[in-house]
C-alpha atoms as a PDB file:
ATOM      1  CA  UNK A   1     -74.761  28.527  75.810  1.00  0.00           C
ATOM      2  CA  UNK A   2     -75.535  30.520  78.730  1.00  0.00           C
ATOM      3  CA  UNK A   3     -77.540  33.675  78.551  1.00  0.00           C
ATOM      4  CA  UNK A   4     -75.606  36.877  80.136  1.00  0.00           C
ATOM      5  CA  UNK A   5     -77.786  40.406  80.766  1.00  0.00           C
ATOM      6  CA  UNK A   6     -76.174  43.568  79.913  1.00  0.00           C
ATOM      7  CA  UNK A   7     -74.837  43.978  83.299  1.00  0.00           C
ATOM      8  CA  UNK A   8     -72.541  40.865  82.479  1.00  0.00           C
ATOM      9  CA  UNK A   9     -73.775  38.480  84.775  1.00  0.00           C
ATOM     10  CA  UNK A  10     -74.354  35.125  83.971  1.00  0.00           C
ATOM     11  CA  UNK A  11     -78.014  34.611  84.058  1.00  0.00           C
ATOM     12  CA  UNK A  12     -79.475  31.269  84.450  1.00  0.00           C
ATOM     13  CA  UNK A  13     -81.940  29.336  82.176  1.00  0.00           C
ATOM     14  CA  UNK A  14     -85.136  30.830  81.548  1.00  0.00           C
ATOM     15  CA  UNK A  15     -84.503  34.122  84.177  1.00  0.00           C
ATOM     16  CA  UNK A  16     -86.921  36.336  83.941  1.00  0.00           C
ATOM     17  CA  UNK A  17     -84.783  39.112  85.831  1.00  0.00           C
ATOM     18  CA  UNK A  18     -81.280  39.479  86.874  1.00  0.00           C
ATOM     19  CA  UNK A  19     -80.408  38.612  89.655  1.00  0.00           C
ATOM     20  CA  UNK A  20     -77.929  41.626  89.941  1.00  0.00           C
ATOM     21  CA  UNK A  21     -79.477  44.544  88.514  1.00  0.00           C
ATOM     22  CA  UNK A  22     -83.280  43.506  88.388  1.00  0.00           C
ATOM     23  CA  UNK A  23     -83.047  44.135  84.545  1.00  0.00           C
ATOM     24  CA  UNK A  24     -86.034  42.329  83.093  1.00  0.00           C
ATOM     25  CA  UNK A  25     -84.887  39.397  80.458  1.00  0.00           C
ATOM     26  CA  UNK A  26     -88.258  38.937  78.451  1.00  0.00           C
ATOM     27  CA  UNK A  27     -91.463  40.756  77.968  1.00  0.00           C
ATOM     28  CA  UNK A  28     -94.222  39.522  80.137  1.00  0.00           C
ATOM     29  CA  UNK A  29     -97.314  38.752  78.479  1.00  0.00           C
ATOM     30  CA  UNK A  30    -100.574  40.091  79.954  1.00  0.00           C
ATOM     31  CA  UNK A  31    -103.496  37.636  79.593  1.00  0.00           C
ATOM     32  CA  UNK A  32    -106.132  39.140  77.136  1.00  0.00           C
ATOM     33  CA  UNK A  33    -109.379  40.396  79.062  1.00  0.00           C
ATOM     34  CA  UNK A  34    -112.754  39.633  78.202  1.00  0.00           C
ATOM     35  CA  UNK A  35    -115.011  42.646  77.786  1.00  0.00           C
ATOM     36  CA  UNK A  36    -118.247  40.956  79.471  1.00  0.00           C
ATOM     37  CA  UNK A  37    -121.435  42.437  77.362  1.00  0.00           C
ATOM     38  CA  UNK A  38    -123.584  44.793  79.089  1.00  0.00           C
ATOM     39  CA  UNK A  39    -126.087  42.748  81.320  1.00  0.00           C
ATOM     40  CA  UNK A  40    -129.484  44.026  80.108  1.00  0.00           C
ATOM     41  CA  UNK A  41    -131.796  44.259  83.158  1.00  0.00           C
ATOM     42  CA  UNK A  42    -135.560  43.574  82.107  1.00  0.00           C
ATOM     43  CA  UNK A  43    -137.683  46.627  83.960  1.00  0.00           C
ATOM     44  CA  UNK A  44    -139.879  45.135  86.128  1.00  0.00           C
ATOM     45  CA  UNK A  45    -143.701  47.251  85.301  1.00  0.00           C
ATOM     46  CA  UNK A  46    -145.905  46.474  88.422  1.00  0.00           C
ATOM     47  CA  UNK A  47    -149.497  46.385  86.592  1.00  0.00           C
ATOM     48  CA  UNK A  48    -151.794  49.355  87.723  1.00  0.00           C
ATOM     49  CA  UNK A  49    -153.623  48.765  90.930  1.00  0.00           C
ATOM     50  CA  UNK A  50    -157.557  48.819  90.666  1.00  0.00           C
ATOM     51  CA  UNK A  51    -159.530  51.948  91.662  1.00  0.00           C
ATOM     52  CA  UNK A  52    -161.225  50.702  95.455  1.00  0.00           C
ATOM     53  CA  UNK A  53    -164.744  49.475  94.717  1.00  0.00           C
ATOM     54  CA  UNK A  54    -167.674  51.830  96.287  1.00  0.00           C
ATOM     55  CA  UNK A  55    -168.655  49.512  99.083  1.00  0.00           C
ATOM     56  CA  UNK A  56    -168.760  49.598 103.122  1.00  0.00           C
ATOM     57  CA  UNK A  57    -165.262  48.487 102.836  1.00  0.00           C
ATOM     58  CA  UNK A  58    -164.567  51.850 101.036  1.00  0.00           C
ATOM     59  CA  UNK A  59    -164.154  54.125 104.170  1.00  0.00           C
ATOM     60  CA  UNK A  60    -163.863  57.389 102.220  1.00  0.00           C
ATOM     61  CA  UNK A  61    -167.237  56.228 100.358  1.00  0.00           C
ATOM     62  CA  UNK A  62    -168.802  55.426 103.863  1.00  0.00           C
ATOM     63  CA  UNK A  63    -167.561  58.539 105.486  1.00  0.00           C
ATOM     64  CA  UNK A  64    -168.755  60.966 102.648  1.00  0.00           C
ATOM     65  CA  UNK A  65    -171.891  58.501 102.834  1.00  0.00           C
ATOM     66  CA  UNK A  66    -172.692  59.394 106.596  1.00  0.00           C
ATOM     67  CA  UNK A  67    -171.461  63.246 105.871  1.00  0.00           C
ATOM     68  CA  UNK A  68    -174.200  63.590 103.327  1.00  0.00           C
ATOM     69  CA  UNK A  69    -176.806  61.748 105.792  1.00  0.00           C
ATOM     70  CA  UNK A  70    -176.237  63.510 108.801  1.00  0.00           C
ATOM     71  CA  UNK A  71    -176.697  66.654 106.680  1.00  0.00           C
ATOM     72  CA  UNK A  72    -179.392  66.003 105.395  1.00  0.00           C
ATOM     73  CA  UNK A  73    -181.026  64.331 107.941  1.00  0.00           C
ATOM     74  CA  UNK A  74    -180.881  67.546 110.308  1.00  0.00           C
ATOM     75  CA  UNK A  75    -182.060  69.596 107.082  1.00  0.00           C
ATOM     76  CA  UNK A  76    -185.084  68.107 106.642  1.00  0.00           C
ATOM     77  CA  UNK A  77    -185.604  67.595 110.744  1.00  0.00           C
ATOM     78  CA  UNK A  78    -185.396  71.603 110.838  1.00  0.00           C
ATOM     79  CA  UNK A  79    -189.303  72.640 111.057  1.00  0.00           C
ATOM     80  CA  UNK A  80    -187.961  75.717 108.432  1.00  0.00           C
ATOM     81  CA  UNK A  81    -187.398  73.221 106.464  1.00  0.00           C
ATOM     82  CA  UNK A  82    -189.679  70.590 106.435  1.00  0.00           C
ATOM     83  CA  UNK A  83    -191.538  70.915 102.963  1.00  0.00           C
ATOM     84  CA  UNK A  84    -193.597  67.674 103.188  1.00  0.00           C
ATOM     85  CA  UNK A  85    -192.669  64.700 100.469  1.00  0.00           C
ATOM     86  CA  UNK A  86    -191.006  67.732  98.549  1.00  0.00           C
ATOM     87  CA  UNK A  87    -188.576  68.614 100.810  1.00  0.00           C
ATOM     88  CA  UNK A  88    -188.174  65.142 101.330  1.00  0.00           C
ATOM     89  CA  UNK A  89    -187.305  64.502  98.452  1.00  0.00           C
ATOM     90  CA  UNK A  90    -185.578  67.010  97.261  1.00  0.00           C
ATOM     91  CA  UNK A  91    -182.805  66.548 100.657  1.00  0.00           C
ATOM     92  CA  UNK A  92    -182.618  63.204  99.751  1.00  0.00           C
ATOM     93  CA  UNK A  93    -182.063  63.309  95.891  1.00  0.00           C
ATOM     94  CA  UNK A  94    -179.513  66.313  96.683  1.00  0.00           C
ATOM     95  CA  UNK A  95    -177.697  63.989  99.500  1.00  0.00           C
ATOM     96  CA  UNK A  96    -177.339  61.248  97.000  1.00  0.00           C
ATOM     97  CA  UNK A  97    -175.930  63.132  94.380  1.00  0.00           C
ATOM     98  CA  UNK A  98    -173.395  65.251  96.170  1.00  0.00           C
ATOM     99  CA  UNK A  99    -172.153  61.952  97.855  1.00  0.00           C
ATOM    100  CA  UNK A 100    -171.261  60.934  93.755  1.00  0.00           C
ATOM    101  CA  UNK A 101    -169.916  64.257  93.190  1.00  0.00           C
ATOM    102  CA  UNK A 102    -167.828  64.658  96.497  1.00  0.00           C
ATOM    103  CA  UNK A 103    -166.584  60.713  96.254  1.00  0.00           C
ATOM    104  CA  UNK A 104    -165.664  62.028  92.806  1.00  0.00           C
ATOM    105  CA  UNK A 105    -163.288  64.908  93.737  1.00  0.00           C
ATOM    106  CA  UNK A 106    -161.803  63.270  96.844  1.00  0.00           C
ATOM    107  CA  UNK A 107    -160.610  60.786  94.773  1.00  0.00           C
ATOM    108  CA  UNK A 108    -160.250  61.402  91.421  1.00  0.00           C
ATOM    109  CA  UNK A 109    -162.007  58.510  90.582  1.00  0.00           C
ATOM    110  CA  UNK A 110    -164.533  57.883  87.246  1.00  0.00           C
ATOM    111  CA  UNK A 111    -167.395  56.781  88.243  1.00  0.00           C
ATOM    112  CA  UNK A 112    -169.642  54.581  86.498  1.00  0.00           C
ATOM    113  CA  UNK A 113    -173.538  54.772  86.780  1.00  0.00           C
ATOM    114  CA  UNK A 114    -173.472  51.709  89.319  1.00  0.00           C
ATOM    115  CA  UNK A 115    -170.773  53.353  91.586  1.00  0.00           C
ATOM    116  CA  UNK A 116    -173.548  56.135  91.553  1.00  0.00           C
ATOM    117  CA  UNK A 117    -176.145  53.818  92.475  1.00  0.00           C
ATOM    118  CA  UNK A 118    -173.795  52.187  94.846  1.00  0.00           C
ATOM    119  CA  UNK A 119    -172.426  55.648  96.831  1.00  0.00           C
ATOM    120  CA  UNK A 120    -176.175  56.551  96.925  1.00  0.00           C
ATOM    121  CA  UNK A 121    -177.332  53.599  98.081  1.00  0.00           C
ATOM    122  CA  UNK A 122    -174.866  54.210 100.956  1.00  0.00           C
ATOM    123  CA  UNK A 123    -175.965  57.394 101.904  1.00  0.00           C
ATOM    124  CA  UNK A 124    -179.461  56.131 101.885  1.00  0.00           C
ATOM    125  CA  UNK A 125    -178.505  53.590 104.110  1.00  0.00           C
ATOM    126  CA  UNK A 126    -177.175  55.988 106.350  1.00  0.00           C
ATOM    127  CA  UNK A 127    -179.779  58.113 106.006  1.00  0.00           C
ATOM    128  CA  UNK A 128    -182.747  55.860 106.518  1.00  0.00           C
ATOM    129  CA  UNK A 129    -180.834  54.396 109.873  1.00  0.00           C
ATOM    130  CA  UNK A 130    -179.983  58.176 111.273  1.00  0.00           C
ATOM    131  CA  UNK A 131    -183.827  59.078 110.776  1.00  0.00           C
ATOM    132  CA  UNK A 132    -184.961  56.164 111.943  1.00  0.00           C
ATOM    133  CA  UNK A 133    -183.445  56.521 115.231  1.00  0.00           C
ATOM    134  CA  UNK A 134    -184.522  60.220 115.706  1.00  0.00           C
ATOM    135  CA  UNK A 135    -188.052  59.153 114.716  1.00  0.00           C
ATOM    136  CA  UNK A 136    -187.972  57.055 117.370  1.00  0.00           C
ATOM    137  CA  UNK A 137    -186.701  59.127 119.788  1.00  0.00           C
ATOM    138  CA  UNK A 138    -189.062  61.302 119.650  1.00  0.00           C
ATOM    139  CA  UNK A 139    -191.902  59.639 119.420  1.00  0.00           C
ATOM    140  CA  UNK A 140    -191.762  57.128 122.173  1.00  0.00           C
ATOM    141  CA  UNK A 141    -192.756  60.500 124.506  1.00  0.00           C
ATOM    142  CA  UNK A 142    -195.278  60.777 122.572  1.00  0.00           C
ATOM    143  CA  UNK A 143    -196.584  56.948 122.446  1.00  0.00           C
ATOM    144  CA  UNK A 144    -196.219  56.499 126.543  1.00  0.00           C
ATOM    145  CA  UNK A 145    -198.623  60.024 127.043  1.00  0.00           C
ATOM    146  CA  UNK A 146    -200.766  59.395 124.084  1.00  0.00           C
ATOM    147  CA  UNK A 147    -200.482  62.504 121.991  1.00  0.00           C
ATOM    148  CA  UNK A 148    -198.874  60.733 119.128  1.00  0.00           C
ATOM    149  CA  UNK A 149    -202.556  59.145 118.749  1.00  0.00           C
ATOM    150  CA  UNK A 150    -203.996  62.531 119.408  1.00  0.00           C
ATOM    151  CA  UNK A 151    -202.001  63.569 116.740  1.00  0.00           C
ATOM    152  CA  UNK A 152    -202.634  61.474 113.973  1.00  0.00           C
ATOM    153  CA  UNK A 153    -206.514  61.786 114.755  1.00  0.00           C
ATOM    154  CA  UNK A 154    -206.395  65.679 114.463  1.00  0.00           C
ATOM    155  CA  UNK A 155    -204.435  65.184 111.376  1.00  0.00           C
ATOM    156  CA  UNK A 156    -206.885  63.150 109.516  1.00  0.00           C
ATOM    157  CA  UNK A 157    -210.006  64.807 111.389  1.00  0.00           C
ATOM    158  CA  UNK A 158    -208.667  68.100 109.153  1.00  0.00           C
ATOM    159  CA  UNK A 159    -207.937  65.786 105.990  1.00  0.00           C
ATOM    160  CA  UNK A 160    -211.500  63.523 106.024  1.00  0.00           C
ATOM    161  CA  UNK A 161    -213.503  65.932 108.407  1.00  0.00           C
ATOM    162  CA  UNK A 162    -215.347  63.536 110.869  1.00  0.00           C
ATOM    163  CA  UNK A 163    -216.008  60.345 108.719  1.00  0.00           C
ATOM    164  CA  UNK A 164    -217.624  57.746 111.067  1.00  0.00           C
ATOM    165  CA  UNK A 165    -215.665  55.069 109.306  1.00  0.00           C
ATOM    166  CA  UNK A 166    -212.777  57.168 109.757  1.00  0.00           C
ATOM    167  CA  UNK A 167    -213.421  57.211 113.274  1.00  0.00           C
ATOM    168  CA  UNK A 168    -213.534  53.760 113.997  1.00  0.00           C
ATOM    169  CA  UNK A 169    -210.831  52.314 111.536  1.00  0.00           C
ATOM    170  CA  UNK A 170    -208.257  55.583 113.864  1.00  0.00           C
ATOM    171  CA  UNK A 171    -209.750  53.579 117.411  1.00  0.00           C
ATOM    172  CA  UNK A 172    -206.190  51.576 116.339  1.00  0.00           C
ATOM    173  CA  UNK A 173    -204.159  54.399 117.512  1.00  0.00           C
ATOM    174  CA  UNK A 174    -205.493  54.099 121.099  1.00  0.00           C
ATOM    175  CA  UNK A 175    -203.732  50.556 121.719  1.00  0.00           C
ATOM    176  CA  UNK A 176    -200.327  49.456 122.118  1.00  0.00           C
ATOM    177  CA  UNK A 177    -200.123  47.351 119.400  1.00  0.00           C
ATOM    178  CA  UNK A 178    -202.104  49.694 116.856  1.00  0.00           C
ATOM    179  CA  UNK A 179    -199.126  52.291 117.626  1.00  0.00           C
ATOM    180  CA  UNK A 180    -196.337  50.078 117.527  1.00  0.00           C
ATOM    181  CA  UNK A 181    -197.969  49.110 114.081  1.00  0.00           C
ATOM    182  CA  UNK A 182    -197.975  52.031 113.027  1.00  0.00           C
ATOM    183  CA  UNK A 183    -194.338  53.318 113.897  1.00  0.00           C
ATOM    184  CA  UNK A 184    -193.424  49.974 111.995  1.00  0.00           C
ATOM    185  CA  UNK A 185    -194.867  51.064 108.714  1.00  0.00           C
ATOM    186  CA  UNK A 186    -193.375  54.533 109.485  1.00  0.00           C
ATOM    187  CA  UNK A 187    -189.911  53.313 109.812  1.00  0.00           C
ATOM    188  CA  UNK A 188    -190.439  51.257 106.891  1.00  0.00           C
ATOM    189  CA  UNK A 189    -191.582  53.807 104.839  1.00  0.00           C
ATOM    190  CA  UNK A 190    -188.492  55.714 105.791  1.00  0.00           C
ATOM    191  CA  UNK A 191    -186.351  53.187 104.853  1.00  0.00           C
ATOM    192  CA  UNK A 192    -188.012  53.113 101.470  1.00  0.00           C
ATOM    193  CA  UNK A 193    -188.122  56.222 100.338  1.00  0.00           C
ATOM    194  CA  UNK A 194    -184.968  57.294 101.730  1.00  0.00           C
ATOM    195  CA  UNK A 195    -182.892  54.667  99.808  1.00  0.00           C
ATOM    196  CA  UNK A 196    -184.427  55.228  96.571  1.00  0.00           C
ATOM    197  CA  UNK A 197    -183.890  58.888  96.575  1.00  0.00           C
ATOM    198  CA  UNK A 198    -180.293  58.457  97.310  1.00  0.00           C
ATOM    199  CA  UNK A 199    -179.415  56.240  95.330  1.00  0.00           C
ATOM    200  CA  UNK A 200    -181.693  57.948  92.336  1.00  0.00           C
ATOM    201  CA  UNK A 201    -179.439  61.156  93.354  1.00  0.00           C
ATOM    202  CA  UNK A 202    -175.848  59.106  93.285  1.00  0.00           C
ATOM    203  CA  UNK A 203    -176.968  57.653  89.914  1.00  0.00           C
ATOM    204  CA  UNK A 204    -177.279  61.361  88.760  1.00  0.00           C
ATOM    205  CA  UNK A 205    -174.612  62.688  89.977  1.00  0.00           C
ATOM    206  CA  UNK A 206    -172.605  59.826  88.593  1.00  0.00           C
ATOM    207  CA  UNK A 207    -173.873  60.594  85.163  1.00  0.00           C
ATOM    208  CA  UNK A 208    -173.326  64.301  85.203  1.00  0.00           C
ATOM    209  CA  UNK A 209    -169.868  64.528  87.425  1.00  0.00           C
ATOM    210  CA  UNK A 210    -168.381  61.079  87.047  1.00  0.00           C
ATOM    211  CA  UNK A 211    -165.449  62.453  84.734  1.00  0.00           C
ATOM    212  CA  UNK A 212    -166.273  60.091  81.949  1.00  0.00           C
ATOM    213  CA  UNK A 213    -166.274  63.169  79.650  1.00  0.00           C
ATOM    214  CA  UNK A 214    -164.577  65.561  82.352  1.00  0.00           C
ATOM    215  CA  UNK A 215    -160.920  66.099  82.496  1.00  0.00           C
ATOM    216  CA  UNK A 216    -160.216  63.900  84.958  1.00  0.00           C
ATOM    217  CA  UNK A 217    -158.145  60.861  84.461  1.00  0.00           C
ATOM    218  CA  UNK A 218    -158.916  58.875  81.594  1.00  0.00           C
ATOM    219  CA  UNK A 219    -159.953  55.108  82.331  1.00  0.00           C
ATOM    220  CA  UNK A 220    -156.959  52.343  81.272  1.00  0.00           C
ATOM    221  CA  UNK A 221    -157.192  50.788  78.317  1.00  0.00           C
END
């Protein structure tokens, strides 16, 4: 039996619409969606980076490492302030352990008793090579017109008075080689005493300023 819409036209099998007023024949049926769950996107925590190691690749330990050298270099240069071994070593002990306590606030950094050692070691590196090189300087005037030997005698003539053994074990001085041996064992002793002092300082400034019980950050756990 044929279907008619309200319109009365005649309407043929299975219409959907008529075809003369549009009139929709059946409900259409719209497909179910699927509510897709929530994708749950795993947060991706990038581990924390490493504080730099105190080294010569550091540059901000090597700069604050040649700051505190040159300093302290001219310091105890300065005839005002020459002391002897005392103001030796107190320049060099004080160099060492402000390079600790200025690595310290430039970077915010804990240090441990070896990064001490290690940013004073630096500076005495830097220390012993600047005063080597000013030591020589100015005493190679001194070696090519002979009053570095001069020197050395009136120094120990005032010290030992005038010791005949004295005298003959200071005839060194008035060769080449004697003074060349003897600006050897003064660089050396530079090197030396320099280099322990510095990094004695950065090992003390590390223990007193390196934060550990400061309120700087605290170490990860």
């Amino acid at each position: 039996m044929p279907d008619f819409c309200t319109c009365g036209a005649e309407l043929p099998p299975d219409a959907r619409f008529c075809h003369r007023c549009g009139k929709p024949q059946r409900e259409e049926i719209q497909p179910e969606t699927v509510e897709r769950p929530p994708e749950i996107v795993a947060a991706v925590i990038a581990p924390p980076t490493a504080p730099p190691r105190v080294n010569f690749h550091n540059t901000t330990a090597v700069r604050i490492g040649l700051l505190m050298a040159g300093v302290a270099s001219l310091l105890s240069a300065l005839p005002a302030m020459a002391l002897g071994l005392a103001g030796l070593a107190i320049w060099w002990v004080t160099a060492g352990f402000l390079s600790a306590y200025v690595y310290r606030r430039r970077t915010c950094q804990l240090l441990t008793v070896d990064s001490g050692l290690l940013m004073g070691w630096i500076t005495g590196l830097l220390g012993s090579t600047i005063t080597s090189v000013v030591f020589t300087v100015s005493v190679v005037p001194l070696i090519r017109g002979g009053g570095i030997a001069s020197l050395y005698q009136e120094q120990f003539r005032k010290m030992y008075g005038d010791d005949p053994n004295l005298q003959q074990a200071l005839k060194i001085l008035q060769t080449p080689s004697g003074l060349a041996l003897v600006v050897v064992f003064a660089l050396l002793f530079f090197f030396l005493i320099i280099t322990f002092l510095c990094t004695a300082g950065g090992a003390l400034g590390a223990k007193l300023v390196g934060g550990v019980n400061g309120s700087g950050p605290k170490p990860a756990r």
